[in-house]
Protein backbone atom coordinates (compact mmCIF):
# COMPACT_ATOMS: atom_id res chain seq x y z
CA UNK A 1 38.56 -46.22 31.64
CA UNK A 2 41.31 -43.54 31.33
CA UNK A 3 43.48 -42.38 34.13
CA UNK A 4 43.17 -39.02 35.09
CA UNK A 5 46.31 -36.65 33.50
CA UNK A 6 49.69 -37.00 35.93
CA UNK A 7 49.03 -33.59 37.11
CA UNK A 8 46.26 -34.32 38.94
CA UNK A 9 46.90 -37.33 40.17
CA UNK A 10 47.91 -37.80 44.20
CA UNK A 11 51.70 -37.35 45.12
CA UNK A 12 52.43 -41.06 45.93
CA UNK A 13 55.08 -40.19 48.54
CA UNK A 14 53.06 -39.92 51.44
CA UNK A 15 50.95 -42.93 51.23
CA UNK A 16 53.70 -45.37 49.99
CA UNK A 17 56.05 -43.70 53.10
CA UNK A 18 53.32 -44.69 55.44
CA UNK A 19 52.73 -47.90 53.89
CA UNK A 20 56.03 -49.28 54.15
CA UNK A 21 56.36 -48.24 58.26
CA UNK A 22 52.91 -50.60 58.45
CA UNK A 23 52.83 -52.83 56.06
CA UNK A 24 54.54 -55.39 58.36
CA UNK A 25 52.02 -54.65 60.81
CA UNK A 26 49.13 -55.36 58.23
CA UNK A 27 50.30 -58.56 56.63
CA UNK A 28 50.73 -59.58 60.32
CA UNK A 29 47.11 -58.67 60.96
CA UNK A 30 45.38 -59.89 57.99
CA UNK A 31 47.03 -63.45 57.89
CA UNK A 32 45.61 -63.48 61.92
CA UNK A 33 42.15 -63.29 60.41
CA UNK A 34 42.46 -65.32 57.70
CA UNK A 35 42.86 -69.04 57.74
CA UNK A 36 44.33 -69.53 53.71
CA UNK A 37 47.48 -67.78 52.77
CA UNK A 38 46.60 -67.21 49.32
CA UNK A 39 42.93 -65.64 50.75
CA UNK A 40 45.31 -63.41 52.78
CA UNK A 41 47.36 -62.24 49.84
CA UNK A 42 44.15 -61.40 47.82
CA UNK A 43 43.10 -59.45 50.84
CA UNK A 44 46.15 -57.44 52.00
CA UNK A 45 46.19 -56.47 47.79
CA UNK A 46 42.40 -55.55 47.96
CA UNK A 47 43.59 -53.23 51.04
CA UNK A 48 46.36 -51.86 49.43
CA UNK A 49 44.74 -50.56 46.29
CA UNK A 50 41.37 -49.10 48.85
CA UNK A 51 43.55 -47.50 50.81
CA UNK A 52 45.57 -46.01 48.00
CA UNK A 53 42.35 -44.82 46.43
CA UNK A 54 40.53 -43.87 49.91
CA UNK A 55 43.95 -41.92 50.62
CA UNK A 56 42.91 -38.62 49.65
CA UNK A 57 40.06 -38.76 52.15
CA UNK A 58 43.04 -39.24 54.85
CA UNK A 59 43.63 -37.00 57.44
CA UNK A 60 47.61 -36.20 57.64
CA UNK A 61 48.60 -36.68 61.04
CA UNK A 62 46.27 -39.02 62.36
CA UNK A 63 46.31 -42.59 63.25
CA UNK A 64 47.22 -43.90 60.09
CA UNK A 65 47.12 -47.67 61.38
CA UNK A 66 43.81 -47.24 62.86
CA UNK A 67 42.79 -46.23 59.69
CA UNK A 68 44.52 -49.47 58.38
CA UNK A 69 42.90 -51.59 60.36
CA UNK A 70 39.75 -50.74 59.09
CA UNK A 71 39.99 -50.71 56.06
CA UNK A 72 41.63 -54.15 56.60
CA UNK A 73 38.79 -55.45 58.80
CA UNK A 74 36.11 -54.87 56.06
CA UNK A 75 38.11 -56.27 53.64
CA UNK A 76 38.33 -59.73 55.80
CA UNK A 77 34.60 -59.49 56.29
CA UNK A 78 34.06 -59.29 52.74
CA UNK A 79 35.93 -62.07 51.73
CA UNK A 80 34.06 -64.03 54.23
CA UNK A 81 30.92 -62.95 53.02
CA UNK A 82 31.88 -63.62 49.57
CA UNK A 83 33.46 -66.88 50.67
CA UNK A 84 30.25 -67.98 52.91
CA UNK A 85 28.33 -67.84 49.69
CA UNK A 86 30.24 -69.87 47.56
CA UNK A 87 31.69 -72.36 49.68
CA UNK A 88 29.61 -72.80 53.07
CA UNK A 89 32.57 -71.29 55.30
CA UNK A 90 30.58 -70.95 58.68
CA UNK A 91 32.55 -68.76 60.74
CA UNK A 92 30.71 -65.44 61.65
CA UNK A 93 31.35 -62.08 61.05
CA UNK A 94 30.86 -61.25 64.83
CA UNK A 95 33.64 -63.78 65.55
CA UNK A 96 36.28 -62.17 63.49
CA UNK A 97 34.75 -58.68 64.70
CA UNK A 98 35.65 -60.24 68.21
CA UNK A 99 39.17 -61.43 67.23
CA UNK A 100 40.06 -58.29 64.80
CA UNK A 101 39.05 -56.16 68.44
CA UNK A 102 41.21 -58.66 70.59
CA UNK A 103 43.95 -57.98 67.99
CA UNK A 104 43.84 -54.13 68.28
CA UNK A 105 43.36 -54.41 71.95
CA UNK A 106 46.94 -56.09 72.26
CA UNK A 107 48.53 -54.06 69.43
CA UNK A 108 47.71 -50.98 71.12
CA UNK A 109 48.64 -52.37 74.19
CA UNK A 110 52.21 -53.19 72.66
CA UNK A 111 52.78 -50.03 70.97
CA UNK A 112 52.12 -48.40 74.16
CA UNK A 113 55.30 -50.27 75.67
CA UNK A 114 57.42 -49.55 72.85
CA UNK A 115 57.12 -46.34 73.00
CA UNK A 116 57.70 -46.01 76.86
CA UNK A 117 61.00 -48.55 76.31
CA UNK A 118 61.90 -45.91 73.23
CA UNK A 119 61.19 -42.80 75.39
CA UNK A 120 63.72 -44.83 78.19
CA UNK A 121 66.46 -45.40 76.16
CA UNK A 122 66.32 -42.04 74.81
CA UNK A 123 66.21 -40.66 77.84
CA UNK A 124 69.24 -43.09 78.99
CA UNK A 125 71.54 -42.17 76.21
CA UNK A 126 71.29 -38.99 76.38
């Protein structure tokens, strides 16, 4: 399959900016949910190159990790799906549902305090 001419192809800029402010974030979230290292790699690729190809649909100036995170999410339950079939893994989908939601619970919960402690020391040093 060809790729499409350069001139029609995405600016890369955007999505690779706001990649590299998260990516942290979503290795950090991924290898939570997954219990293999190398599973987690395959993963965190998998939901590099969806969100790269899902980026168009991608509303500037939203939440991009939200966005993220869901992409990332159905990418773990896939894997476990795919992985359930082959090998007999038993954990449920509802119980990494439950921990992926625990995780964004406390993620939100620490971005909100960063962002009071950043809005504090701005304030202070100015």
């Amino acid at each position: 399959m060809a790729l499409p001419p350069l001139e029609t192809q995405p600016d890369p800029e955007p999505y690779l900016r706001l990649l590299a402010q998260h990516e942290r974030w979503l290795a950090t979230y991924v290898y939570s949910l997954v219990a293999r290292s190398h599973d987690a790699d395959d993963i965190l690729q998998e939901v590099k190159v969806t969100l790269w190809k899902q980026f168009p649909k991608f509303e500037q100036g939203t939440n991009f990790r939200a966005w993220v995170r869901t992409v990332a999410t159905h990418q773990v339950l896939n894997h476990r799906r795919a992985a359930r079939k082959h090998e007999g893994v038993s954990v449920e989908d509802d119980f990494i549902e439950a921990i992926a939601a625990e995780i964004d619970r406390q993620s939100d919960a620490l971005d909100r305090k960063a962002d009071a402690l950043r809005f504090c020391v701005h304030k202070h040093c100015d």
